[in-house]
N, C-alpha and C. Protein backbone atom coordinates (compact mmCIF):
# COMPACT_ATOMS: atom_id res chain seq x y z
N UNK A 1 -37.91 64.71 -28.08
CA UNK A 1 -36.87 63.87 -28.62
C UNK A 1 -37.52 62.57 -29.09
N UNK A 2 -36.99 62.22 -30.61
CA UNK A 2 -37.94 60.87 -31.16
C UNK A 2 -36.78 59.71 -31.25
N UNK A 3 -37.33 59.05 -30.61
CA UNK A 3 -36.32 57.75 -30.21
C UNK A 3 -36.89 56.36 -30.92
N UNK A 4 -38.16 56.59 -31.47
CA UNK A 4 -38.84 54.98 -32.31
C UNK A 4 -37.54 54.39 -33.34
N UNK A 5 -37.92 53.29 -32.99
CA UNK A 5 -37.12 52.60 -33.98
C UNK A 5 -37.62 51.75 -35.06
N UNK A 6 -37.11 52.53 -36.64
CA UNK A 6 -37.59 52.46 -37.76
C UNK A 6 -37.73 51.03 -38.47
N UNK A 7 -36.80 50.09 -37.88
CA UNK A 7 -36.55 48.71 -38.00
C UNK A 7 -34.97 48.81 -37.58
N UNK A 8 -35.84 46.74 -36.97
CA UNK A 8 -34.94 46.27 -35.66
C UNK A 8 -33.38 46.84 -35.65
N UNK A 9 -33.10 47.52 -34.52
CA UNK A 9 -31.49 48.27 -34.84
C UNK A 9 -31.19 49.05 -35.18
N UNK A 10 -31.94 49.84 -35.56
CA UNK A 10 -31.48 51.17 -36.31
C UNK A 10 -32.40 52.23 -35.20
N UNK A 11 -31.97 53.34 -34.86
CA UNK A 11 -32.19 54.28 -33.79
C UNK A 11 -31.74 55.47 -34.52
N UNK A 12 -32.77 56.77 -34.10
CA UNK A 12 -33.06 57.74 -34.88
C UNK A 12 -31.69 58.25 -33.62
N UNK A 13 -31.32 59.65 -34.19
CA UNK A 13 -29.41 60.30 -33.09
C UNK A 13 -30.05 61.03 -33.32
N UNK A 14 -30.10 61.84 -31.93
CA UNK A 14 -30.62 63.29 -31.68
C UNK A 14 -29.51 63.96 -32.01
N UNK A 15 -29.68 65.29 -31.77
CA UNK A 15 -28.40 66.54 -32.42
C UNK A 15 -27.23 66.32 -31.74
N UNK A 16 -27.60 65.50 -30.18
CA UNK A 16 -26.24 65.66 -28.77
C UNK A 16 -25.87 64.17 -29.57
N UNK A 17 -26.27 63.37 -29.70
CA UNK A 17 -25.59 62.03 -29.91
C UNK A 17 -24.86 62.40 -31.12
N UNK A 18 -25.30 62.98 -32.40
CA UNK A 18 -24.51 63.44 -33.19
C UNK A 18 -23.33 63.96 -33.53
N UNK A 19 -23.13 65.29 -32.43
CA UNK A 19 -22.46 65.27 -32.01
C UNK A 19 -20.94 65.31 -31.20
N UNK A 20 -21.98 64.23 -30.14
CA UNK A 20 -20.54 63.18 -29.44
C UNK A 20 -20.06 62.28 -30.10
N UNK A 21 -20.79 61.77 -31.02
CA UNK A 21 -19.61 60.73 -32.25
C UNK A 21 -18.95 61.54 -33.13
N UNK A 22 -19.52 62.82 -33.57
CA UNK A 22 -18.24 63.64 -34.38
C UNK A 22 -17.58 63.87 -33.94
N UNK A 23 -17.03 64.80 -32.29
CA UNK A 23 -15.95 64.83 -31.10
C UNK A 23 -15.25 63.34 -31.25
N UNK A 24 -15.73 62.30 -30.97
CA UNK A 24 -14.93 61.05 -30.75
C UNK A 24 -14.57 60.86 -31.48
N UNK A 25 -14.84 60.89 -32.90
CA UNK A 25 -14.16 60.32 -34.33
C UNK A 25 -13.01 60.88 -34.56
N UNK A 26 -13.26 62.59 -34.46
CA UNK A 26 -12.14 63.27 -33.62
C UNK A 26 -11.19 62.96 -33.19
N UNK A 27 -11.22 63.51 -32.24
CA UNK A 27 -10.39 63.05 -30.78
C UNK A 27 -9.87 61.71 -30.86
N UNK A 28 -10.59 60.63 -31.71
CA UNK A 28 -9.92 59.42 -31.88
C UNK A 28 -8.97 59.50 -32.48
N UNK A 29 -9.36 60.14 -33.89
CA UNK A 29 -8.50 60.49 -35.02
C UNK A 29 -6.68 61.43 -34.79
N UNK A 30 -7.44 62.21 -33.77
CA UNK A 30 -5.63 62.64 -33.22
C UNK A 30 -5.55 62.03 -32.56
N UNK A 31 -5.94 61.43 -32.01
CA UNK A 31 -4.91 60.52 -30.72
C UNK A 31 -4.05 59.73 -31.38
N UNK A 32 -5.05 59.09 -32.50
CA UNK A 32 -3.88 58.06 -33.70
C UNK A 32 -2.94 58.52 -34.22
N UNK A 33 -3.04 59.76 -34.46
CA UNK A 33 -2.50 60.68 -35.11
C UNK A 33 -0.92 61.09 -34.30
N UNK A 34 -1.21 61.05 -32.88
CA UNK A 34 -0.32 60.97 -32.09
C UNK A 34 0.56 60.22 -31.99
N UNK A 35 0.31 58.85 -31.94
CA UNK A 35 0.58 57.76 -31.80
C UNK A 35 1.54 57.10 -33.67
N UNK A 36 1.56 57.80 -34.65
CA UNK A 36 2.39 57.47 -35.53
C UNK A 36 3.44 57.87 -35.81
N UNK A 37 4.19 59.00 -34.58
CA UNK A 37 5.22 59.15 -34.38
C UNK A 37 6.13 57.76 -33.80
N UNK A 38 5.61 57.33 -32.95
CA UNK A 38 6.06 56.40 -32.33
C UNK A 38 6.25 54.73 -32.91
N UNK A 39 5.65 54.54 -33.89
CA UNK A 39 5.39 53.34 -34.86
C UNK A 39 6.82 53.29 -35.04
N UNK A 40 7.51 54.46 -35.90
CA UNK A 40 8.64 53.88 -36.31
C UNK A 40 9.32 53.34 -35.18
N UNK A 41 9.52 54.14 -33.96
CA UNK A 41 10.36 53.75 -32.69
C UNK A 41 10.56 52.24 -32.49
N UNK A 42 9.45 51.64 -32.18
CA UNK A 42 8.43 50.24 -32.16
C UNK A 42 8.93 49.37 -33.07
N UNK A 43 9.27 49.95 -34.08
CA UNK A 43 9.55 48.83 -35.29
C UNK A 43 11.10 48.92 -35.23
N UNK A 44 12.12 50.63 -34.76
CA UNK A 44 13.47 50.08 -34.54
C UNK A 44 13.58 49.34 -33.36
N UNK A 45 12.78 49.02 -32.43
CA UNK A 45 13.25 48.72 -31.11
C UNK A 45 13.10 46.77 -31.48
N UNK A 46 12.33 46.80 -32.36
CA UNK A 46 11.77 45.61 -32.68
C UNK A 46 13.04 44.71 -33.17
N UNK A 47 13.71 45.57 -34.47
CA UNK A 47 14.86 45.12 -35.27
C UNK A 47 15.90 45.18 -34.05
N UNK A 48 16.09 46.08 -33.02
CA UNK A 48 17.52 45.92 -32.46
C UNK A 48 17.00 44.83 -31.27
N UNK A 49 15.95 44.80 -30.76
CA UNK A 49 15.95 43.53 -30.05
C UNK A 49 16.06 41.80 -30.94
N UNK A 50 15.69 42.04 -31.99
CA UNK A 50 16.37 41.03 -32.91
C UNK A 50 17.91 40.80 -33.21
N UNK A 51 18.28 41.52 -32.98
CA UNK A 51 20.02 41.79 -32.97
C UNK A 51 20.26 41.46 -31.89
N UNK A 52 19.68 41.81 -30.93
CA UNK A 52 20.82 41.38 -29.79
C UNK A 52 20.45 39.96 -29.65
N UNK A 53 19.55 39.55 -29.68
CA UNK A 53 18.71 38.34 -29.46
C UNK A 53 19.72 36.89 -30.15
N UNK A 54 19.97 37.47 -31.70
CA UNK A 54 20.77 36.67 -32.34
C UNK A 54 21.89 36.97 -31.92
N UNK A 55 22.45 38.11 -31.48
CA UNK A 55 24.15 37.82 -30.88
C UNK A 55 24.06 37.24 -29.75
N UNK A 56 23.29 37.10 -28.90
CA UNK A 56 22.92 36.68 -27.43
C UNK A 56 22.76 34.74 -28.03
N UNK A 57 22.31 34.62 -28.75
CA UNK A 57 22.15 33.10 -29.36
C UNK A 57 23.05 32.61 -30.35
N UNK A 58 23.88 33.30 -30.58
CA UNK A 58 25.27 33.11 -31.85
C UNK A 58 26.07 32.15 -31.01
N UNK A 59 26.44 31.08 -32.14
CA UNK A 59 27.58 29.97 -31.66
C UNK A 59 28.63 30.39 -32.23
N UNK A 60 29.98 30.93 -31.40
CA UNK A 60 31.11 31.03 -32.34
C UNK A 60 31.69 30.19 -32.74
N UNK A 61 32.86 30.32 -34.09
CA UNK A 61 33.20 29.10 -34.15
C UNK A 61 34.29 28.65 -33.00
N UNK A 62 35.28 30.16 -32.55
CA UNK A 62 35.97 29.62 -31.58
C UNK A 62 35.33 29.32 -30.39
N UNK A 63 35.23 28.25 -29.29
CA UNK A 63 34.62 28.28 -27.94
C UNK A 63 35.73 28.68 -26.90
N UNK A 64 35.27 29.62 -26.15
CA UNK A 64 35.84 30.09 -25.14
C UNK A 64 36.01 29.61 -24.00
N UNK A 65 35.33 28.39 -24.22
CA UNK A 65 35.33 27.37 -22.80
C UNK A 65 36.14 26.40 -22.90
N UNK A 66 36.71 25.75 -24.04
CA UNK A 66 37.45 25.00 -24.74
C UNK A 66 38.67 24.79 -23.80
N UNK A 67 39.18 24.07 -23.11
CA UNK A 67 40.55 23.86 -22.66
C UNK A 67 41.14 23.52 -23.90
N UNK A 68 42.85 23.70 -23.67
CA UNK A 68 43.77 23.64 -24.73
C UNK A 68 44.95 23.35 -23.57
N UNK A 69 46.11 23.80 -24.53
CA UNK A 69 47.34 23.27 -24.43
C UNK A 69 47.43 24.72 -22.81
N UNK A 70 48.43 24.44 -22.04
CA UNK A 70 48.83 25.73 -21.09
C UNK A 70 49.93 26.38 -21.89
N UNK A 71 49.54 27.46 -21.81
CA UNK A 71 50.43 28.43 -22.70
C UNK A 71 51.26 28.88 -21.46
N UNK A 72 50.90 28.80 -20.16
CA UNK A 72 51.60 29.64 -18.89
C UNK A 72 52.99 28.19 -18.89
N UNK A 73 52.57 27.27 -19.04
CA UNK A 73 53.76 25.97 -18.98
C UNK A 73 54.75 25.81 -20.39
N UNK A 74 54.44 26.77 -21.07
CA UNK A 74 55.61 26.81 -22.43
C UNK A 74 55.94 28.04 -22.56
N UNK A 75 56.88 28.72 -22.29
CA UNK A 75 57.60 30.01 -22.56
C UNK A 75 57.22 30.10 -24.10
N UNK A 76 56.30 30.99 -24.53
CA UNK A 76 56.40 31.44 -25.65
C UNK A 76 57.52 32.35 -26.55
N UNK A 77 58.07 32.01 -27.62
CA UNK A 77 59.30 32.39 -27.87
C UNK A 77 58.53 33.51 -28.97
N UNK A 78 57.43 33.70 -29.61
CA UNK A 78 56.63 34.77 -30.77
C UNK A 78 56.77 34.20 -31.22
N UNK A 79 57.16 33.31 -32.41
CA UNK A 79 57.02 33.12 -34.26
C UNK A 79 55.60 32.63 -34.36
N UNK A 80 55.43 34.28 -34.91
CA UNK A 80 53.46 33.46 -35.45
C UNK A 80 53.75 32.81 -37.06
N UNK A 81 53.23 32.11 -37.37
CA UNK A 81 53.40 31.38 -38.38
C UNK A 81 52.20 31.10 -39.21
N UNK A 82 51.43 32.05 -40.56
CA UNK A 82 50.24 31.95 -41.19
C UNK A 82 50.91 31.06 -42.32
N UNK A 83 50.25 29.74 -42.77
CA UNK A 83 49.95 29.36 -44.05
C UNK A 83 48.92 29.11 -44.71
N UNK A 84 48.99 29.32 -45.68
CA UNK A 84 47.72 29.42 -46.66
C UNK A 84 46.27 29.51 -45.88
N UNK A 85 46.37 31.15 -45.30
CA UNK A 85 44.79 31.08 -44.37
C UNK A 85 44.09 31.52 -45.64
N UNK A 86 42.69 31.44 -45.16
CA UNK A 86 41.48 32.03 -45.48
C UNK A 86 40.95 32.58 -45.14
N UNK A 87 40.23 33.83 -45.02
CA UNK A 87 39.46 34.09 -44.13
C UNK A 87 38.12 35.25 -44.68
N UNK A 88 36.99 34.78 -44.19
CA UNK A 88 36.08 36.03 -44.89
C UNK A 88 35.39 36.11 -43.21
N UNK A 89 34.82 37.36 -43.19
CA UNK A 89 34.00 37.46 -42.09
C UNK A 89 32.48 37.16 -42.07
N UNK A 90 31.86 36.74 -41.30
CA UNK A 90 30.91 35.85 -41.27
C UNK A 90 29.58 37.09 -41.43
N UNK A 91 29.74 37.92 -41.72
CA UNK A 91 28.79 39.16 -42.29
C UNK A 91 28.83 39.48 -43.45
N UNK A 92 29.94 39.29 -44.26
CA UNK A 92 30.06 39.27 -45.48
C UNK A 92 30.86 37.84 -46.29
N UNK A 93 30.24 36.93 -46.44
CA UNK A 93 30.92 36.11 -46.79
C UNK A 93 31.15 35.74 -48.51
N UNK A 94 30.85 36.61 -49.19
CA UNK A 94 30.71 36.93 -50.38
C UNK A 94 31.89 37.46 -50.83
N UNK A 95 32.74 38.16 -49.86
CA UNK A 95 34.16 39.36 -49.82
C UNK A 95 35.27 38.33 -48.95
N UNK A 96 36.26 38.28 -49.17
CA UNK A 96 37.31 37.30 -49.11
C UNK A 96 38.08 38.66 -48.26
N UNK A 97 38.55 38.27 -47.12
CA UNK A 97 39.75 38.94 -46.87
C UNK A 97 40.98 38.81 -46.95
N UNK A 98 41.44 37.59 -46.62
CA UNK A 98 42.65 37.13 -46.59
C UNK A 98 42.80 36.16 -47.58
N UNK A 99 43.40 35.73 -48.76
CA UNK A 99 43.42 34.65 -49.45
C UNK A 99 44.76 33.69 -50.09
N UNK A 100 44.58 32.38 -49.28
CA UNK A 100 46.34 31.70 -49.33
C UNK A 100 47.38 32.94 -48.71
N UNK A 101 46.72 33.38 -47.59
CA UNK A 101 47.79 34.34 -46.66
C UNK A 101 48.89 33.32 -46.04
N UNK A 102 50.41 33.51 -46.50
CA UNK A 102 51.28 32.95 -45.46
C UNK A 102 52.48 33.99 -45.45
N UNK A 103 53.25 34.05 -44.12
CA UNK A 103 53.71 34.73 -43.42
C UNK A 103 54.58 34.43 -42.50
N UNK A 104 55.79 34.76 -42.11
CA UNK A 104 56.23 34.27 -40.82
C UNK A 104 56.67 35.77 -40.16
N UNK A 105 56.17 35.59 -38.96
CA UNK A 105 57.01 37.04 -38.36
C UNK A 105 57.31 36.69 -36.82
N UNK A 106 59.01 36.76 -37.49
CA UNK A 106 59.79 36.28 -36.63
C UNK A 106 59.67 36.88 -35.37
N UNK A 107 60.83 36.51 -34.09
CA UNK A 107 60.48 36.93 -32.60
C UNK A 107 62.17 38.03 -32.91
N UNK A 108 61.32 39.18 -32.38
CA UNK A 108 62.27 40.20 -32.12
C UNK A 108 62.56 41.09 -33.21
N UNK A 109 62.18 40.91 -34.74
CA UNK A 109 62.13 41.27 -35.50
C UNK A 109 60.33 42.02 -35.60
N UNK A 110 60.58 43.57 -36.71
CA UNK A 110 59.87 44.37 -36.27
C UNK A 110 59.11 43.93 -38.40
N UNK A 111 58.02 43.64 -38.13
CA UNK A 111 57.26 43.44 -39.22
C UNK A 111 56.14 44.52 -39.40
N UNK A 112 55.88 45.35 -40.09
CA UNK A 112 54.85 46.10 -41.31
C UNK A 112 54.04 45.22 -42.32
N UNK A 113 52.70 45.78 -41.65
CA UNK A 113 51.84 45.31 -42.86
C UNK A 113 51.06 46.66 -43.17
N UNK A 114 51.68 46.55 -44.68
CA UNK A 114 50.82 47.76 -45.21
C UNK A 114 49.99 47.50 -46.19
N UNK A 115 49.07 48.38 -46.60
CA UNK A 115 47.89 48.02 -47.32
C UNK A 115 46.77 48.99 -46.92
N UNK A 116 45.63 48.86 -47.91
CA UNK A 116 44.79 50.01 -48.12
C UNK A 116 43.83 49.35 -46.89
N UNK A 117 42.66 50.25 -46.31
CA UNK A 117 41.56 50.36 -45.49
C UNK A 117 40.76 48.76 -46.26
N UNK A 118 40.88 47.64 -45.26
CA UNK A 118 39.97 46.53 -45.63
C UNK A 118 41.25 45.39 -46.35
N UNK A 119 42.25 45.60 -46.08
CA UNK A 119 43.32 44.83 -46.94
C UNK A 119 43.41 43.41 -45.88
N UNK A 120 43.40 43.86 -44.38
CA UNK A 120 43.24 42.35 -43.47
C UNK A 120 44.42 42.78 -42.93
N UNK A 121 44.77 43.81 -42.41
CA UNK A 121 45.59 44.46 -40.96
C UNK A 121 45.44 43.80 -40.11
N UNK A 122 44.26 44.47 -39.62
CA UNK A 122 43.56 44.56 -38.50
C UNK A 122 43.10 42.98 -37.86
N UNK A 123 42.60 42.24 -39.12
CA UNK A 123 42.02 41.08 -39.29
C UNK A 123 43.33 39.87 -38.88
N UNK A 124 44.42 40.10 -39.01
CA UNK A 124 45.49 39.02 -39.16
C UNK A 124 45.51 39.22 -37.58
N UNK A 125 45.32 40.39 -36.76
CA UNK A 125 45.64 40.15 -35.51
C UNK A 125 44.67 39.33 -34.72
N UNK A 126 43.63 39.78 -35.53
CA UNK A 126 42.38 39.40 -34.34
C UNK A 126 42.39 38.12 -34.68
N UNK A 127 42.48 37.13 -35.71
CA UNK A 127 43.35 35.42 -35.98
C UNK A 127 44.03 35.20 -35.02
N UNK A 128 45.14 35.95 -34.63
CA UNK A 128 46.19 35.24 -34.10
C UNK A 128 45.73 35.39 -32.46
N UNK A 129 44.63 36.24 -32.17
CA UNK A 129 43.82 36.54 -30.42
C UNK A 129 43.12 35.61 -30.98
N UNK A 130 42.33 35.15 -31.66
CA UNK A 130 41.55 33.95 -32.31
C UNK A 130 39.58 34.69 -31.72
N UNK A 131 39.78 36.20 -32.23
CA UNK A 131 38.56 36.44 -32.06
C UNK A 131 37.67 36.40 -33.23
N UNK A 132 38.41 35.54 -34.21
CA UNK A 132 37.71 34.41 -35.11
C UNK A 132 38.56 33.69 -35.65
N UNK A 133 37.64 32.62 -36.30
CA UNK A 133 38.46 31.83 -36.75
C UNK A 133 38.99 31.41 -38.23
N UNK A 134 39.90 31.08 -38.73
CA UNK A 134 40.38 31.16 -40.19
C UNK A 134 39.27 30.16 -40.57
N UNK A 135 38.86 30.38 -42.35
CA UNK A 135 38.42 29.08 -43.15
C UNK A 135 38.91 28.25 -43.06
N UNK A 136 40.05 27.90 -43.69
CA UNK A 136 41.23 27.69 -44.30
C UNK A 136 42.77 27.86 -43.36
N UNK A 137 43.90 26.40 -43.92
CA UNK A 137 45.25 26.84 -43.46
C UNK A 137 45.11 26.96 -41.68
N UNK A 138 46.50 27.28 -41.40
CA UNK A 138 46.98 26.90 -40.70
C UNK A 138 47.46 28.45 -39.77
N UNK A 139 47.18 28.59 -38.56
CA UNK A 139 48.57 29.42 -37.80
C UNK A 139 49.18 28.92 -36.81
N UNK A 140 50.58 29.13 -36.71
CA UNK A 140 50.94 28.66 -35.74
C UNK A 140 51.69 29.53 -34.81
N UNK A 141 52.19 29.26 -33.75
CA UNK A 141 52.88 30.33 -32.61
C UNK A 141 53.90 29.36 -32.12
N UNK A 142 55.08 29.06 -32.28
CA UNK A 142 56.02 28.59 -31.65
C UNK A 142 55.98 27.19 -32.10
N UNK A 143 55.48 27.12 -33.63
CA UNK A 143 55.10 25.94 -34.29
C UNK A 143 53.80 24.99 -33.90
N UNK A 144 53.61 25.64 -32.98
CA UNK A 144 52.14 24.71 -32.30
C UNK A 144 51.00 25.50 -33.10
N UNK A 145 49.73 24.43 -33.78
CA UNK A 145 48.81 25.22 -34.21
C UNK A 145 48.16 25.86 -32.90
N UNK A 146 47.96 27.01 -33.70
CA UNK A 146 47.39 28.13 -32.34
C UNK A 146 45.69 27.59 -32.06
N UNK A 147 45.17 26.81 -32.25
CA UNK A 147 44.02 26.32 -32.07
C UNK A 147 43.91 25.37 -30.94
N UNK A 148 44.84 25.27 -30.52
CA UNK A 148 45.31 24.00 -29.73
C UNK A 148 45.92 24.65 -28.44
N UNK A 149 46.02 25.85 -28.11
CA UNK A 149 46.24 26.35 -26.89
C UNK A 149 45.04 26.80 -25.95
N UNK A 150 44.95 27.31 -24.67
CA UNK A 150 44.03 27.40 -24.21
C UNK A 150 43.74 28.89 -24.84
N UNK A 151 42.86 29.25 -24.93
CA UNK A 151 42.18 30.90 -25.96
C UNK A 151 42.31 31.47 -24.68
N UNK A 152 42.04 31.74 -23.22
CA UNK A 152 41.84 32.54 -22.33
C UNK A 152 43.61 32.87 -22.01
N UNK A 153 44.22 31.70 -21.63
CA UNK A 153 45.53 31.67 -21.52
C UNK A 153 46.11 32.57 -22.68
N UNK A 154 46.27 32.44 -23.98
CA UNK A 154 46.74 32.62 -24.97
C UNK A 154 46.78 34.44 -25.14
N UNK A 155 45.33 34.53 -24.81
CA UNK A 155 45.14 35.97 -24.88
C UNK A 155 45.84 36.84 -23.78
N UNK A 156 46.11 35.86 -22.71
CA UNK A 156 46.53 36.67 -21.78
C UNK A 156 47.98 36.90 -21.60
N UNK A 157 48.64 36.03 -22.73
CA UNK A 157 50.13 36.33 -23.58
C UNK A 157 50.53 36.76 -24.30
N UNK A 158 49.24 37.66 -25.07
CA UNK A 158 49.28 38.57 -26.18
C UNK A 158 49.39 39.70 -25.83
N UNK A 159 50.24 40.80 -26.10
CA UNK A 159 49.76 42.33 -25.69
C UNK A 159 49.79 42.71 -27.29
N UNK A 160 48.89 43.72 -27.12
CA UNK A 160 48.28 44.20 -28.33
C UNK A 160 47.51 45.73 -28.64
N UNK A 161 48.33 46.65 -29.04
CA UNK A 161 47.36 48.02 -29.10
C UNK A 161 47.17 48.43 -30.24
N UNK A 162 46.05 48.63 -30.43
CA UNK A 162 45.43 48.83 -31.65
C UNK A 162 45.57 50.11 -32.34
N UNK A 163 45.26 50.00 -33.57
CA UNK A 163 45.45 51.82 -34.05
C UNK A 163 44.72 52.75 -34.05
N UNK A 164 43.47 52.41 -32.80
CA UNK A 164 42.61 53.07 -32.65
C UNK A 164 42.37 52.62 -31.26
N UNK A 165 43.24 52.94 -30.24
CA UNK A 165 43.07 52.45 -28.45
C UNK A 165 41.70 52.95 -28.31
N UNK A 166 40.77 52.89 -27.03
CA UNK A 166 39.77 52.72 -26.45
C UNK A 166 40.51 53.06 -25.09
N UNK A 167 40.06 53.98 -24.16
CA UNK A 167 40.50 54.70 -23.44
C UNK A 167 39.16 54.57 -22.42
N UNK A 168 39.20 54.42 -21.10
CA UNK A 168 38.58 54.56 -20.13
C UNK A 168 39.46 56.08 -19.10
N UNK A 169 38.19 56.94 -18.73
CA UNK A 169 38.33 57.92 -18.27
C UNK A 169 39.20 58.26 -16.88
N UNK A 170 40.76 57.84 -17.01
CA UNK A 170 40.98 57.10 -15.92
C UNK A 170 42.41 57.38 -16.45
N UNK A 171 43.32 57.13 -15.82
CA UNK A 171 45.09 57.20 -15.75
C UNK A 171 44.85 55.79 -16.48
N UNK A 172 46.23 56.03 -17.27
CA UNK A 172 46.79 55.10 -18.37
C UNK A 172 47.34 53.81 -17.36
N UNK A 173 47.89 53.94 -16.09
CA UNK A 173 47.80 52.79 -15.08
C UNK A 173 46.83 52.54 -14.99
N UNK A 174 45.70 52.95 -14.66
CA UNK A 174 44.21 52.48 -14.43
C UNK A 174 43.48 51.79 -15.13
N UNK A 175 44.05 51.74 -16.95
CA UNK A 175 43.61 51.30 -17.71
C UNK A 175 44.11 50.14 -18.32
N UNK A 176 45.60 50.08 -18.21
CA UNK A 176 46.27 48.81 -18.02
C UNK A 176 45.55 47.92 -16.66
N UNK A 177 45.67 48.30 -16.14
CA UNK A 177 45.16 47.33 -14.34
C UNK A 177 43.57 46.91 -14.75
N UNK A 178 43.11 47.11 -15.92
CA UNK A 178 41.87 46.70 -15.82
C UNK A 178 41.91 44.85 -16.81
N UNK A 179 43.16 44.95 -17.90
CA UNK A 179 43.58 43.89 -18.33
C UNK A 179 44.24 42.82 -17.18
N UNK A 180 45.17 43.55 -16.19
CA UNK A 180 45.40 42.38 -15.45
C UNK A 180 45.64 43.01 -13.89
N UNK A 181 44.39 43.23 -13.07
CA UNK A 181 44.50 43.99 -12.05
C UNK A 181 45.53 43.59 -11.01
N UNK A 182 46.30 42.41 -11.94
CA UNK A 182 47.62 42.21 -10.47
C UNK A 182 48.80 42.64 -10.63
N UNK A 183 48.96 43.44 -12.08
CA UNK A 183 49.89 43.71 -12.20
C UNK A 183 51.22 44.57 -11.50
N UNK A 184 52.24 44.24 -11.62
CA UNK A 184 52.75 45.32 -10.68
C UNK A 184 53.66 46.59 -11.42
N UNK A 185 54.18 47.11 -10.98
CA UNK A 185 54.61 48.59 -11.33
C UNK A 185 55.70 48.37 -12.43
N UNK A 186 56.33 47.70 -12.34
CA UNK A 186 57.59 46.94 -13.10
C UNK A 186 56.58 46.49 -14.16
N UNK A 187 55.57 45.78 -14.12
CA UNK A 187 55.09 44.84 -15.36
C UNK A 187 54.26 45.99 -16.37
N UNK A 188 53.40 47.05 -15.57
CA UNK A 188 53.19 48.52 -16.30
C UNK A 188 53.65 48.99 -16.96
């Protein structure tokens, strides 16, 4: 076996050293090879920990900590009252949902809103729960702007089922009692 070296650094590779760097180049080569399945994974896990990260750091505009007016110390009588709202959602703010929306819908009286998929159904309720907040204009509930009540209170004077309920695996009592676990049989 000739091992001289031809100049400084350079070393003659016997047939075995030869080779074991072709095996490794190899064997390196799939292992990487292995390993580019998983890149994409890495890069979604990357984007959804960015997502949560920014919803975990998002300021809403409504604050939930906010004291307000006691809604439990004023018998709410219903008249929600929209004038001239605004409203776009803060994901698309380019698309207008609601525009110079006003409305009154009276207490005891049975109101329809109809309109195509994206017309602001759905959207006028979640205003008046204030799980956002208008641009624009005004709502009110018993003439008081609804901004001005307590939001935890408020919500907890709203009943509200959607046209698409969310169901926990559980008796329809079980699932009410999770909104207000003191409720009693009469209030069910």
């Amino acid at each position: 076996m000739r091992t001289e070296k031809i100049k400084e650094g350079d070393e003659i590779y016997s047939g075995g050293k030869i080779v074991a760097i072709m095996f490794s180049v190899i064997f390196g080569a799939f292992n990487l090879g292995g390993a580019v399945p998983h890149v994409k994974a890495l890069a979604e896990g990357r984007i959804a920990a960015k997502l949560a990260f920014d919803t975990i750091d998002h300021q809403p505009k409504v604050d939930p900590n906010k004291k307000g007016a006691d809604v439990n110390k004023k018998a709410l009588n219903g008249v929600v009252e929209f004038r001239n709202v605004n409203f776009t959602y803060p994901t698309r703010p380019d698309d207008p949902v609601l525009k110079d929306f006003s409305c009154v819908f009276e207490q005891g009286k049975t109101t329809a809103l109809v309109g195509p998929s994206g017309s602001g159904k759905s959207t006028i309720i979640q205003l008046v729960e204030r799980f956002y907040a208008q641009d624009s204009g005004k709502i009110f509930i018993d003439n008081t702007d609804i901004s001005s009540y307590d939001l935890r209170q408020l919500r907890q004077a709203i009943g509200y089922v959607g046209q698409e309920p969310v169901l926990f695996n559980c008796s329809i009592k079980d699932n009410l009692l999770f909104a207000n676990p003191n409720a009693t049989d009469n209030e069910i």
